[in-house]
N, C-alpha and C. Protein backbone atom coordinates (compact mmCIF):
# COMPACT_ATOMS: atom_id res chain seq x y z
N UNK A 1 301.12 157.07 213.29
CA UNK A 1 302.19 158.02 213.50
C UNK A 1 302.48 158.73 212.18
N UNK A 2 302.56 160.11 212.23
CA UNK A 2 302.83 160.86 210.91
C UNK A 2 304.08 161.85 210.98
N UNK A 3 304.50 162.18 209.86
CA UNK A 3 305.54 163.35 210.13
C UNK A 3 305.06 164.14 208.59
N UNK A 4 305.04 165.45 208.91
CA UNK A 4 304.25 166.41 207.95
C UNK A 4 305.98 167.45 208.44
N UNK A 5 306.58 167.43 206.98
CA UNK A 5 307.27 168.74 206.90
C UNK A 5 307.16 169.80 205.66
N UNK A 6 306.99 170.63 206.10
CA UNK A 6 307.01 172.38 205.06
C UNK A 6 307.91 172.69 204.70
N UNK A 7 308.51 173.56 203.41
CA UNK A 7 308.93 173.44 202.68
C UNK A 7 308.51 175.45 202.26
N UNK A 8 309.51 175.92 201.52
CA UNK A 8 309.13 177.05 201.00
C UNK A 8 309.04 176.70 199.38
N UNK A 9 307.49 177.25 198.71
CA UNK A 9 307.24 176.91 197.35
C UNK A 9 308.55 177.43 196.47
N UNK A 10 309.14 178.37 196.93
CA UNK A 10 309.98 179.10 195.85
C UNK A 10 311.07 178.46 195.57
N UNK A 11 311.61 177.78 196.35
CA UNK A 11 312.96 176.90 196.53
C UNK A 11 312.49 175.73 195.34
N UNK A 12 311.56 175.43 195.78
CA UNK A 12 311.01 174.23 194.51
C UNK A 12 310.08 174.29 193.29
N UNK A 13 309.93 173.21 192.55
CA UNK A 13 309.28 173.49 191.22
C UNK A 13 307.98 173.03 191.87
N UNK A 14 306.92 173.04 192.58
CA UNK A 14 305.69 172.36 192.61
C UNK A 14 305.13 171.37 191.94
N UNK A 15 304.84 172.18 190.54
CA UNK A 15 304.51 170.91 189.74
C UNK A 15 305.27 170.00 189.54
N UNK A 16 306.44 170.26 188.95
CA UNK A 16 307.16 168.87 188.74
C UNK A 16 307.17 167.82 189.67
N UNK A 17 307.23 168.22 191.29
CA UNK A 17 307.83 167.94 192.68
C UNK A 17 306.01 166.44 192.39
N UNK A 18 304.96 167.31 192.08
CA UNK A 18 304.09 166.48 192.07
C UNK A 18 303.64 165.50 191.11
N UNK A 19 303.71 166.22 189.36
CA UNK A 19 303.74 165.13 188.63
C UNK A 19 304.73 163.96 188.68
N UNK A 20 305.61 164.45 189.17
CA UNK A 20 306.76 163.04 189.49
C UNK A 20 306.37 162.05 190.44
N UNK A 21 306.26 162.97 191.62
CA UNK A 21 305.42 161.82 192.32
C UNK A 21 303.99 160.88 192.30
N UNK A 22 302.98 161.66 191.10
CA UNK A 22 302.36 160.91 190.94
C UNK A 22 302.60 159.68 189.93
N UNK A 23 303.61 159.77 189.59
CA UNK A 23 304.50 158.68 188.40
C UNK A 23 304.50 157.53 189.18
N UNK A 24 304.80 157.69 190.30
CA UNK A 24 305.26 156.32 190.99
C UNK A 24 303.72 155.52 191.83
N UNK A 25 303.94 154.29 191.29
CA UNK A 25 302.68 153.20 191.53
C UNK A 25 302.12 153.02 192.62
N UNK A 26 300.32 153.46 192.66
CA UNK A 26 299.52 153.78 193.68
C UNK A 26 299.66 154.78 193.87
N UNK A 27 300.15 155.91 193.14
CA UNK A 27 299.69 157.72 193.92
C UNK A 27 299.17 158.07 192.51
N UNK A 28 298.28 159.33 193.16
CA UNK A 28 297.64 159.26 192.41
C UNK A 28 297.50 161.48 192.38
N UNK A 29 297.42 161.82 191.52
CA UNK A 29 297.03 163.52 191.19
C UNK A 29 295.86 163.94 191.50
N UNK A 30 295.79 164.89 192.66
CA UNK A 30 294.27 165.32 192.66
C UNK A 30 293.70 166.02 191.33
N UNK A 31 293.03 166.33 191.18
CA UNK A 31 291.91 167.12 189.91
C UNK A 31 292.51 168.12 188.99
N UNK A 32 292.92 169.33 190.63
CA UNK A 32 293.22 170.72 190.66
C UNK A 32 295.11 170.43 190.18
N UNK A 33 295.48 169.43 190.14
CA UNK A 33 296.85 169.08 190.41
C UNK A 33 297.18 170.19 191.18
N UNK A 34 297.02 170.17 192.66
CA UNK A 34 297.59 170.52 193.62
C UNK A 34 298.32 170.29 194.57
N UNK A 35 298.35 168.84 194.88
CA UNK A 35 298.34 167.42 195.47
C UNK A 35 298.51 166.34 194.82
N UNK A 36 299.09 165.52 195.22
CA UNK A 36 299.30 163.94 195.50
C UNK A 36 299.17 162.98 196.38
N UNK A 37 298.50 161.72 195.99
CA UNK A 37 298.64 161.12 197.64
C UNK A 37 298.48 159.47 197.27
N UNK A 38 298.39 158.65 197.88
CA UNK A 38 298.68 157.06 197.76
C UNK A 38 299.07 156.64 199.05
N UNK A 39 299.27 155.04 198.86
CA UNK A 39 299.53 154.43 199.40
C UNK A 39 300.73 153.57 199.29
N UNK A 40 301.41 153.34 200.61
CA UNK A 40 302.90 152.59 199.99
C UNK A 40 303.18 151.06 200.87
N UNK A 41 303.33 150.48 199.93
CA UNK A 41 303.60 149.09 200.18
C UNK A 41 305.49 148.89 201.61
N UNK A 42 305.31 147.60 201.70
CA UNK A 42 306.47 147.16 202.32
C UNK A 42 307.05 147.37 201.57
N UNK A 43 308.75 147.32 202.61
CA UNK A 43 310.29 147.30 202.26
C UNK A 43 310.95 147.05 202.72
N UNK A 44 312.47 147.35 202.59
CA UNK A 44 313.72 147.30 203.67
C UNK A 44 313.19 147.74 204.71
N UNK A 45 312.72 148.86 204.93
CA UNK A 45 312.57 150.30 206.08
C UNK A 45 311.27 150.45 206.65
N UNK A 46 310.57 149.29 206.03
CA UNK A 46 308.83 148.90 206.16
C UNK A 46 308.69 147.99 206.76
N UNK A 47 308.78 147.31 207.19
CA UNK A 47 308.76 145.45 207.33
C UNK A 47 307.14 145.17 207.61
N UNK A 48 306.49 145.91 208.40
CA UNK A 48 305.02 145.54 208.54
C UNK A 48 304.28 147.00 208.30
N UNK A 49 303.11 146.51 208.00
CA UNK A 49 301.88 147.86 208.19
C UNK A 49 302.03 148.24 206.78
N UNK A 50 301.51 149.71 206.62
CA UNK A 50 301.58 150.42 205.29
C UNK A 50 302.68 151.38 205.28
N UNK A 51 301.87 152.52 204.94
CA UNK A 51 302.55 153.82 204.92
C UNK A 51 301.58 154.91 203.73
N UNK A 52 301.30 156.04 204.39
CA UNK A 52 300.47 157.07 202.72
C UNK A 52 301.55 158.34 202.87
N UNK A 53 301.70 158.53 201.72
CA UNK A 53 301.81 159.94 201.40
C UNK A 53 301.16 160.73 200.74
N UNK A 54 301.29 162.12 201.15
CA UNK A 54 300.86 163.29 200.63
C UNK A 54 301.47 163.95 200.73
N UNK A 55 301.22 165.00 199.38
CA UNK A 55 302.43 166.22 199.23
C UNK A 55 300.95 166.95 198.64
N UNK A 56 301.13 168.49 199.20
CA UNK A 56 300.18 169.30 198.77
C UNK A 56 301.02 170.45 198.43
N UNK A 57 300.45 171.33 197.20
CA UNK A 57 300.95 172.75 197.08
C UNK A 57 300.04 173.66 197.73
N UNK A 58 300.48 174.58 198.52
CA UNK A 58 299.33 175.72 199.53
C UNK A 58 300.14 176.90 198.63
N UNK A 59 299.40 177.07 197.43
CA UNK A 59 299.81 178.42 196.69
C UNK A 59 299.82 179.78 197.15
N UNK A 60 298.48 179.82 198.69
CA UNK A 60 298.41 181.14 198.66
C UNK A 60 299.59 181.44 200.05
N UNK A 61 299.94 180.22 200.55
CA UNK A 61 300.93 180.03 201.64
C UNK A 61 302.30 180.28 201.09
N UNK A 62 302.30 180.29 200.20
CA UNK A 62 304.38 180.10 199.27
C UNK A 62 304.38 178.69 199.95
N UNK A 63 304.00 177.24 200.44
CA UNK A 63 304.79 176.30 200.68
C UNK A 63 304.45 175.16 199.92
N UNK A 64 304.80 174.18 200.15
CA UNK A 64 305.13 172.66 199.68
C UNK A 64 305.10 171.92 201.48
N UNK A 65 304.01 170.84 201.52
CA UNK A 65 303.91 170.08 202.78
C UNK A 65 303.89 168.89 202.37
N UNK A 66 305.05 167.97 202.96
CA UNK A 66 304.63 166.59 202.70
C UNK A 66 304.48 166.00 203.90
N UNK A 67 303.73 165.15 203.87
CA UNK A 67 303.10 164.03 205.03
C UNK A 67 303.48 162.59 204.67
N UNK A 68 304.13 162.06 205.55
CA UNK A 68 303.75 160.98 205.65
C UNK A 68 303.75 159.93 207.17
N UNK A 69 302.66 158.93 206.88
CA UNK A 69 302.07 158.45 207.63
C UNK A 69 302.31 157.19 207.55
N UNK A 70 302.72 156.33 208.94
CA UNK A 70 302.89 155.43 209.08
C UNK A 70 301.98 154.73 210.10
N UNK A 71 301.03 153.52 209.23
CA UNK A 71 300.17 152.79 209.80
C UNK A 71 300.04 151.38 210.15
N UNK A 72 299.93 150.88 211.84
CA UNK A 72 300.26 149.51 211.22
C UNK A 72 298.51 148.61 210.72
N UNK A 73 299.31 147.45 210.56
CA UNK A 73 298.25 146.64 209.66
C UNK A 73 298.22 147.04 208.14
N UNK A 74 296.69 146.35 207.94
CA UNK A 74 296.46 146.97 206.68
C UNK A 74 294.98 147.14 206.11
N UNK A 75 294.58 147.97 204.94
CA UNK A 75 292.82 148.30 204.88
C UNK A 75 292.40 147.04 204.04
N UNK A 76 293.36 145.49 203.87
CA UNK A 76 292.73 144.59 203.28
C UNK A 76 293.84 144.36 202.33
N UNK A 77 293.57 143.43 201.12
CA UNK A 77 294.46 143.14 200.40
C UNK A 77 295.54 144.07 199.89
N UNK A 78 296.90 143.82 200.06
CA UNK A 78 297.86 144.44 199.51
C UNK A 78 297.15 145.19 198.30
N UNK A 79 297.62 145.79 197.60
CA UNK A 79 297.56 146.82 196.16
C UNK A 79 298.48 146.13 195.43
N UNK A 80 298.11 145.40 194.23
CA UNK A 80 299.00 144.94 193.32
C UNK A 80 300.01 145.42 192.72
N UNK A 81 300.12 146.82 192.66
CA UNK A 81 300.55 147.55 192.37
C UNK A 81 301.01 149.13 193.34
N UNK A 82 302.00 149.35 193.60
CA UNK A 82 302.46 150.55 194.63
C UNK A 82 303.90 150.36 194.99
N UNK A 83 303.94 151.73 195.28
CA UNK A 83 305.24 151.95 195.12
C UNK A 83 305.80 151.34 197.17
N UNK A 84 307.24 151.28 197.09
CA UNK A 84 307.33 151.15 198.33
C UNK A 84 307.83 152.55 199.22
N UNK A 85 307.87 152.22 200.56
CA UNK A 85 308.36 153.88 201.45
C UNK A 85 309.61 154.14 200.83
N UNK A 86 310.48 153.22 200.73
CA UNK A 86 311.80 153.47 200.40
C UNK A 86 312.28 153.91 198.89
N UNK A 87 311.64 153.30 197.99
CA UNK A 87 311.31 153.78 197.09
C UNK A 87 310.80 155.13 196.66
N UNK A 88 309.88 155.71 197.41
CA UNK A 88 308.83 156.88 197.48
C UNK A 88 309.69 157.91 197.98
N UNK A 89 310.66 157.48 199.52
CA UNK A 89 311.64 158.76 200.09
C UNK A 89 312.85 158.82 199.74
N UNK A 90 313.39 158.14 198.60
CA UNK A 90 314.38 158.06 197.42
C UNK A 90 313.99 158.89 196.38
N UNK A 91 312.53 159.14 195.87
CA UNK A 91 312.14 159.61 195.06
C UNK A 91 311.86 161.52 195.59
N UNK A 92 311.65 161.21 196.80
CA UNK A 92 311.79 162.55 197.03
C UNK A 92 312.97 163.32 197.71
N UNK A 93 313.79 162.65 198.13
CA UNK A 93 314.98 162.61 198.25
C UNK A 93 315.64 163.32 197.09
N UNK A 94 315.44 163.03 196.08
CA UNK A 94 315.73 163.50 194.48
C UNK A 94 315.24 164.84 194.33
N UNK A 95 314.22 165.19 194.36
CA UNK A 95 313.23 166.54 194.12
C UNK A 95 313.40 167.21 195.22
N UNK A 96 313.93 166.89 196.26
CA UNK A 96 313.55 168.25 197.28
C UNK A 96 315.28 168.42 198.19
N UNK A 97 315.60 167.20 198.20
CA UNK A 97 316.91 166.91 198.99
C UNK A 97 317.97 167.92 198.42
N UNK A 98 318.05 167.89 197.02
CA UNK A 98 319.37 169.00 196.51
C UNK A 98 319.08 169.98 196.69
N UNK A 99 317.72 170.59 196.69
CA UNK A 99 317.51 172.32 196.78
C UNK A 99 317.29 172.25 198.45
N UNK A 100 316.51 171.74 198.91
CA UNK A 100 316.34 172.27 200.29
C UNK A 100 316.54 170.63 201.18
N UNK A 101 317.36 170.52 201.94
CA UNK A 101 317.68 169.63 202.71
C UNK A 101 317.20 169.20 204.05
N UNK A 102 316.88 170.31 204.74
CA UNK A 102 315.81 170.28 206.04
C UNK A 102 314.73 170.81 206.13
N UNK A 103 313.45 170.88 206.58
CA UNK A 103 312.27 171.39 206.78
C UNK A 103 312.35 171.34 208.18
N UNK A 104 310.94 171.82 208.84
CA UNK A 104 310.62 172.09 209.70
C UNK A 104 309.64 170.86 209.67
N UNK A 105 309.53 170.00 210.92
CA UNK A 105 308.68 168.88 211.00
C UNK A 105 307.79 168.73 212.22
N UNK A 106 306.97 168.62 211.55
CA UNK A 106 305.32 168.30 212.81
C UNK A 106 304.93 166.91 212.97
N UNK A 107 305.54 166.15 213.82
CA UNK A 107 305.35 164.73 214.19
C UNK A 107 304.35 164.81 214.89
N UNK A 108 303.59 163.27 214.47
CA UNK A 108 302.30 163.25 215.62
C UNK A 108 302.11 161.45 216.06
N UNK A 109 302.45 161.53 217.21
CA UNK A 109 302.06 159.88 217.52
C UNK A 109 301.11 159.85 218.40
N UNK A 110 300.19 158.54 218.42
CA UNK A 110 299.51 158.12 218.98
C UNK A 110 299.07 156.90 219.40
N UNK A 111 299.15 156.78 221.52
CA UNK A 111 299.20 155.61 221.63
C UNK A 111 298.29 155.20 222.60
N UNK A 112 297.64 153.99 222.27
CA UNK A 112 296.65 153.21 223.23
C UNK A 112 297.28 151.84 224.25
N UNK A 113 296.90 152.54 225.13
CA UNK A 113 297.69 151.30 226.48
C UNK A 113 296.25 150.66 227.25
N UNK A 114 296.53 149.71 227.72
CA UNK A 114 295.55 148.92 228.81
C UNK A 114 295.77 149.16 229.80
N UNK A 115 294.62 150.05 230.75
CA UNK A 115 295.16 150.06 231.84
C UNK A 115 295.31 148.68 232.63
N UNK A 116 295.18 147.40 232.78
CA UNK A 116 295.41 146.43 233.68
C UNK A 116 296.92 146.25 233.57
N UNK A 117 297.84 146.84 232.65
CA UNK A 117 299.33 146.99 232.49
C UNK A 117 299.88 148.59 232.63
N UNK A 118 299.20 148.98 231.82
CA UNK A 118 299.52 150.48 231.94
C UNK A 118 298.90 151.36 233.09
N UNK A 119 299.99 152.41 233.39
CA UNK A 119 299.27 153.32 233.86
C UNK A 119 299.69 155.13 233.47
N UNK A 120 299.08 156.31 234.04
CA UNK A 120 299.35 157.62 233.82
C UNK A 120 300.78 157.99 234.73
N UNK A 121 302.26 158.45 234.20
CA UNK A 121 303.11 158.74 235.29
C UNK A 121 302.09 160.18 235.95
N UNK A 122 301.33 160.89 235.63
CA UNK A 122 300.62 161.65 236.49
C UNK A 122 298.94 160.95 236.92
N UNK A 123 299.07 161.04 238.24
CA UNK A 123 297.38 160.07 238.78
C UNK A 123 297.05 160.93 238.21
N UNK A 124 295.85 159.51 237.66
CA UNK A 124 294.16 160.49 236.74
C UNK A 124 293.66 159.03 237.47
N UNK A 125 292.36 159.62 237.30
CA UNK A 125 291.36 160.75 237.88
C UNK A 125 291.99 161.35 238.91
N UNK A 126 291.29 162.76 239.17
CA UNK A 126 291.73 163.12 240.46
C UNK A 126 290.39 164.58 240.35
N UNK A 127 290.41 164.88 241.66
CA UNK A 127 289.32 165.92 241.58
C UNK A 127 289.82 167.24 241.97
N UNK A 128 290.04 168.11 241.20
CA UNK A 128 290.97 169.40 241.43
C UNK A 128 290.09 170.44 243.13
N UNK A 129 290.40 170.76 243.41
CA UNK A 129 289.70 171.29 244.87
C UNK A 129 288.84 172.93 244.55
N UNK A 130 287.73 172.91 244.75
CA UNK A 130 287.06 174.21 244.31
C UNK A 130 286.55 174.61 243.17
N UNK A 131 287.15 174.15 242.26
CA UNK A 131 287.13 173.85 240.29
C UNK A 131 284.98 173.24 240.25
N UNK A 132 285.37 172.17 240.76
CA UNK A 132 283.89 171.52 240.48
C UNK A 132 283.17 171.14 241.36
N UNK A 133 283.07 171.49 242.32
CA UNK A 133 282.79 171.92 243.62
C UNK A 133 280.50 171.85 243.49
N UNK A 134 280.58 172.61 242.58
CA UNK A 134 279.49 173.10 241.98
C UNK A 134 278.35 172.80 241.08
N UNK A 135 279.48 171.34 240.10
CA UNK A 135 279.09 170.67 239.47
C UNK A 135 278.52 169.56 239.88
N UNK A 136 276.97 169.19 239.26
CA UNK A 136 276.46 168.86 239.65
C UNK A 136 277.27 166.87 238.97
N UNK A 137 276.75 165.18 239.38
CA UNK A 137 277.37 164.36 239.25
C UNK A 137 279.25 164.06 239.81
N UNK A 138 279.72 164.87 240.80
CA UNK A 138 281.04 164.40 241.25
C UNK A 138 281.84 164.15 239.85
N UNK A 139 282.09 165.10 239.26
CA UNK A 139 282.87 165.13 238.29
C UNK A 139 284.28 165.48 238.52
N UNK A 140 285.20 164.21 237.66
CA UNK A 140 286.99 163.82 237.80
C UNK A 140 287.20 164.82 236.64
N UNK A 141 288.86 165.12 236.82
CA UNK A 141 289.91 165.41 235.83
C UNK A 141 290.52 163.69 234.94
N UNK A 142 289.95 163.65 234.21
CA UNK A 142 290.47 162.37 233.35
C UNK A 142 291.53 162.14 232.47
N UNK A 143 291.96 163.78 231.96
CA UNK A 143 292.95 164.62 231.14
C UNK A 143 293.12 164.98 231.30
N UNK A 144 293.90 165.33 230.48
CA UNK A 144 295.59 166.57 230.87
C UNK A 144 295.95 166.47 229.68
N UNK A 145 296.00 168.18 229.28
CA UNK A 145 296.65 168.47 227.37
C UNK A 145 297.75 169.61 228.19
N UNK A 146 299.29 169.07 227.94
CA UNK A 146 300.01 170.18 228.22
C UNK A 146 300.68 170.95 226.97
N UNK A 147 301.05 171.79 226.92
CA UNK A 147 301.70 172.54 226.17
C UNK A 147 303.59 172.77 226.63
N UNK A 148 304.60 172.52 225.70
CA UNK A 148 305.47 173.20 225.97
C UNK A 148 305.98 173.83 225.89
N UNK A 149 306.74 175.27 225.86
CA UNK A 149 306.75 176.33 225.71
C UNK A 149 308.65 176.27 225.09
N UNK A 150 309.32 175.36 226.02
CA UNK A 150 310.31 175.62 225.58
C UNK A 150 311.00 174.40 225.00
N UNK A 151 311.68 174.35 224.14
CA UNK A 151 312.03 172.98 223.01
C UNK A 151 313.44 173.24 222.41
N UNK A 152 314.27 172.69 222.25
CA UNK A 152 315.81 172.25 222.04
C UNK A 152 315.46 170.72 221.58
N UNK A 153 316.66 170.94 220.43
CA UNK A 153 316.96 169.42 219.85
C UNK A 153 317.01 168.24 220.92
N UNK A 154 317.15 168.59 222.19
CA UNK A 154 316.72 167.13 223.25
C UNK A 154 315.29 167.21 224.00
N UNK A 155 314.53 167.97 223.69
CA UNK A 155 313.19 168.31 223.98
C UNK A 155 312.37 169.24 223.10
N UNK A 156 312.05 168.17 221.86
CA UNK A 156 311.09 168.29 221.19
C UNK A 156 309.64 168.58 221.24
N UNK A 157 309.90 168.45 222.14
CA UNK A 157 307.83 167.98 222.44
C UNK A 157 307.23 169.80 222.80
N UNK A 158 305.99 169.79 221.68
CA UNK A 158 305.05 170.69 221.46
C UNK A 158 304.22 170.33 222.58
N UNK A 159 303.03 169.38 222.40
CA UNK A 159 301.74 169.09 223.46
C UNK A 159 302.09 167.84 223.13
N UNK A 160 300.99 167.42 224.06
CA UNK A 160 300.83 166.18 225.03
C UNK A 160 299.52 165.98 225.19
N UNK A 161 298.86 165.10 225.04
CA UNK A 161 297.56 164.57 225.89
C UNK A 161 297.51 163.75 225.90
N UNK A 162 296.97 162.93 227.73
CA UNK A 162 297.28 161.82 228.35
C UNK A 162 295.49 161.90 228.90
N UNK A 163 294.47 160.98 228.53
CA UNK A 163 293.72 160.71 229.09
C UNK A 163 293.28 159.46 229.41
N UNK A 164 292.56 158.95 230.60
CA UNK A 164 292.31 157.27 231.23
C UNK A 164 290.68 157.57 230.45
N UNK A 165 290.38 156.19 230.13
CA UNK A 165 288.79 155.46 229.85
C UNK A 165 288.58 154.16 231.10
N UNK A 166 288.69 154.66 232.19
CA UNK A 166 288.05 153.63 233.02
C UNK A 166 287.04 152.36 232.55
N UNK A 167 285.88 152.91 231.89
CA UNK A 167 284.62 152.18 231.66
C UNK A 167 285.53 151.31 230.83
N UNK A 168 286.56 151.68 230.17
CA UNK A 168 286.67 150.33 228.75
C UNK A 168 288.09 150.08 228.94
N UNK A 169 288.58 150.59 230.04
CA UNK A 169 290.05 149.82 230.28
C UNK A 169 291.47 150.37 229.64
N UNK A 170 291.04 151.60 229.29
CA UNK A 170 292.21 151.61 228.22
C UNK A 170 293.11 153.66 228.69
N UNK A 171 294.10 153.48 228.14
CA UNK A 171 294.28 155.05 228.19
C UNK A 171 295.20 155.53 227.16
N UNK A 172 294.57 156.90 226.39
CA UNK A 172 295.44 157.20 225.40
C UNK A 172 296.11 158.57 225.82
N UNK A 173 297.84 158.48 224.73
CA UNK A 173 298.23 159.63 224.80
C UNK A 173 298.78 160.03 223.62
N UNK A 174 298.41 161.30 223.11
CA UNK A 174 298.87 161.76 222.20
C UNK A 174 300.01 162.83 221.96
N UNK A 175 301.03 163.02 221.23
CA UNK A 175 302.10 163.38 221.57
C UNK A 175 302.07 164.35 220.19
N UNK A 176 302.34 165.46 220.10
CA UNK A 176 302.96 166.31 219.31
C UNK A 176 304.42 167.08 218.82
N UNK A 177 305.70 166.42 218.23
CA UNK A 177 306.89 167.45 218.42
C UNK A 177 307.36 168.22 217.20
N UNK A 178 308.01 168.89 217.30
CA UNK A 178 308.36 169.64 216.45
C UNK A 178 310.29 170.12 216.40
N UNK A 179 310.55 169.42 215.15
CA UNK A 179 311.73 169.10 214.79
C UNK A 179 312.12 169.84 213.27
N UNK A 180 313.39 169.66 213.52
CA UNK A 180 314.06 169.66 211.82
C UNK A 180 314.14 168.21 211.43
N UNK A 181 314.02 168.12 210.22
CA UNK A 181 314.13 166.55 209.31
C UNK A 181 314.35 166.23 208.50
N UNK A 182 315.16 165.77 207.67
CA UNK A 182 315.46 165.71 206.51
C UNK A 182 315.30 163.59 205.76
N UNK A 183 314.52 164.41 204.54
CA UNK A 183 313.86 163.24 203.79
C UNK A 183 315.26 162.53 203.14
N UNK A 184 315.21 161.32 203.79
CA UNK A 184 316.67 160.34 203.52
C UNK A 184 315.62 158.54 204.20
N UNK A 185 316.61 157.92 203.82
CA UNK A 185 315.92 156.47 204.41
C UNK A 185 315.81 156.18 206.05
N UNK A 186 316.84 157.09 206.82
CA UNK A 186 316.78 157.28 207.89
C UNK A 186 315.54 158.25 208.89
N UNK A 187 314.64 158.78 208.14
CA UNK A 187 313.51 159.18 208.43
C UNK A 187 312.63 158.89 209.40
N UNK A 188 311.96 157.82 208.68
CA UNK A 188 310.57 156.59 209.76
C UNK A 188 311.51 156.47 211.15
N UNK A 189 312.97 156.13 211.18
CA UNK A 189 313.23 155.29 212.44
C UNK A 189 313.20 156.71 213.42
N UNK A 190 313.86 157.70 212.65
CA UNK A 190 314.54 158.65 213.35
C UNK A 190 312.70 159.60 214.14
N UNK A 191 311.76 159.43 213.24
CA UNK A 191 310.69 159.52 213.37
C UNK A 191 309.93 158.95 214.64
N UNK A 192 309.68 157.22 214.78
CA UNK A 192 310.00 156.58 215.37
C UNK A 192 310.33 156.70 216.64
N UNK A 193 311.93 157.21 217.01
CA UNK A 193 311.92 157.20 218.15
C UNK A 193 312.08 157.85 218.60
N UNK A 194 312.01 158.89 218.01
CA UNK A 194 311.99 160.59 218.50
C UNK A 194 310.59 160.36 219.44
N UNK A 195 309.51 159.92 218.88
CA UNK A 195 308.07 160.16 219.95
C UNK A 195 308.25 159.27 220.49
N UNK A 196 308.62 157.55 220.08
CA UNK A 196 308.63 156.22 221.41
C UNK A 196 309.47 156.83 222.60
N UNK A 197 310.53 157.64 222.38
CA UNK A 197 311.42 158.72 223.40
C UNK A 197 310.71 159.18 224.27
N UNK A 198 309.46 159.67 223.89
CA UNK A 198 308.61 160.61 225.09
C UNK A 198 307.98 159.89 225.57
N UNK A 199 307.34 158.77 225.28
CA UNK A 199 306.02 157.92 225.98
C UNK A 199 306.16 157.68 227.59
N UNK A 200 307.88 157.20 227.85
CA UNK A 200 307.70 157.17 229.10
C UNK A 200 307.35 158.27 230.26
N UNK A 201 307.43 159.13 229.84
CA UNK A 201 307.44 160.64 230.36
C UNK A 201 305.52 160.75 230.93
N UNK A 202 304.77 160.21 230.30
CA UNK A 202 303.53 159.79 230.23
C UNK A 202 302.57 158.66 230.71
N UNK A 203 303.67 157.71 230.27
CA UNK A 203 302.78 155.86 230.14
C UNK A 203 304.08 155.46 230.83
N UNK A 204 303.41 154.45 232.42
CA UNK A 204 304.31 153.47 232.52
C UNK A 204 303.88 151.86 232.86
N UNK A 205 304.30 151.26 232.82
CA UNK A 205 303.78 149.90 232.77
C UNK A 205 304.01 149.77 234.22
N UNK A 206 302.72 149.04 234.79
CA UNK A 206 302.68 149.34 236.46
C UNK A 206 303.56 148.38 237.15
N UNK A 207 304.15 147.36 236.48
CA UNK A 207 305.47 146.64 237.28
C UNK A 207 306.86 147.30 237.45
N UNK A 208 306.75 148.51 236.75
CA UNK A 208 308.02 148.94 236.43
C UNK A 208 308.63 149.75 237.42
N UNK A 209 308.09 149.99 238.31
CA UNK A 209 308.69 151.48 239.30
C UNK A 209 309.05 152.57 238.95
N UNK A 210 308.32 152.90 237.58
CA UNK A 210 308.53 154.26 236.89
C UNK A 210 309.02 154.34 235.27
N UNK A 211 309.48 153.51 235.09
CA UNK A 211 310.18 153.32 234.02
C UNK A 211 309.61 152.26 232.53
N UNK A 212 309.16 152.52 231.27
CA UNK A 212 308.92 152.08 230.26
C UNK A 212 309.18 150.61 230.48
């Protein structure tokens, strides 16, 4: 799960916004110093998994984008050294919070269910009438990518894609929204459950009679 928000370059200092952040343990300066990026240990606001950030300057864009990504598990031994999330969105909290307080935010979650528990709130497969008619092997609709057109602070959601894997049991959906957000410790959760919010809309667990 990630949340990537933009930023206008002019409001902020770039460089500083990045040599600072590469100050803090496990990030690291790309080449061009254009960018920053690392990895962030547990915390208060962490309890399992990781977390990376990135902050890039897009000079010929006027902006400032930071990302960050929340992963669970981990790629192997802790990092002896790294900074934590809370630590890291304290630190930018500092650099970006007094001049510009909200961005524009591009959340992206993504989730894998079993179908022997899960299922699609819209049936998949299904064979649309006339569409494939033509096609040769009896070919299903397995997906569905919707788009939404219209969005208010209680309906966030950009796209959607909900597809079944019969052969291997499983079905994913991927969720796209688009919010205002502001970098504070309340972030990840608010992050969080802004998309766990939509899943049922998508995924329901087949004992449930509709419901998450």
């Amino acid at each position: 799960m990630s949340v990537s928000i933009h930023y206008p370059a002019e409001k902020l200092r770039p460089r500083d916004l990045l040599q600072s952040l590469a100050r803090l343990p496990g990030m690291h300066l790309r080449t061009d110093k254009q960018a920053v990026r690392g990895a962030l240990g547990r915390g208060t606001i962490l309890k399992s998994g990781h977390a990376h950030l990135e902050a890039v300057h897009f000079k010929k864009d006027g902006r400032v984008a930071v990302e960050l990504e929340l992963v669970p598990g981990s790629h192997g031994p802790a990092p002896t050294r790294s900074a934590s999330l809370g630590g890291a969105i304290d630190r930018l909290a500092e650099l970006i919070g007094s001049v510009e307080a909200k961005g524009k935010a591009l959340v992206s979650g993504n989730f894998t269910f079993d179908l022997k528990r899960w299922e699609p709130t819209i049936p998949l497969p299904f064979t649309p009438p006339g569409v494939v008619d033509k096609m040769p092997g009896l070919p299903q609709i397995c997906g569905l990518d919707f788009s939404f057109s219209e969005r208010n602070d209680k309906q966030p959601l950009h796209r959607a894609f909900v597809t079944i894997y019969p052969g291997a049991g499983r079905m994913v959906v991927r969720l796209l929204l688009l919010f205002v957000a502001e970098i504070n410790q309340g972030l990840p959760e608010a992050v969080l459950d802004a998309v766990e919010a939509q899943v049922p809309v998508f995924a329901r667990t087949k004992d449930s009679g509709g419901s998450k």
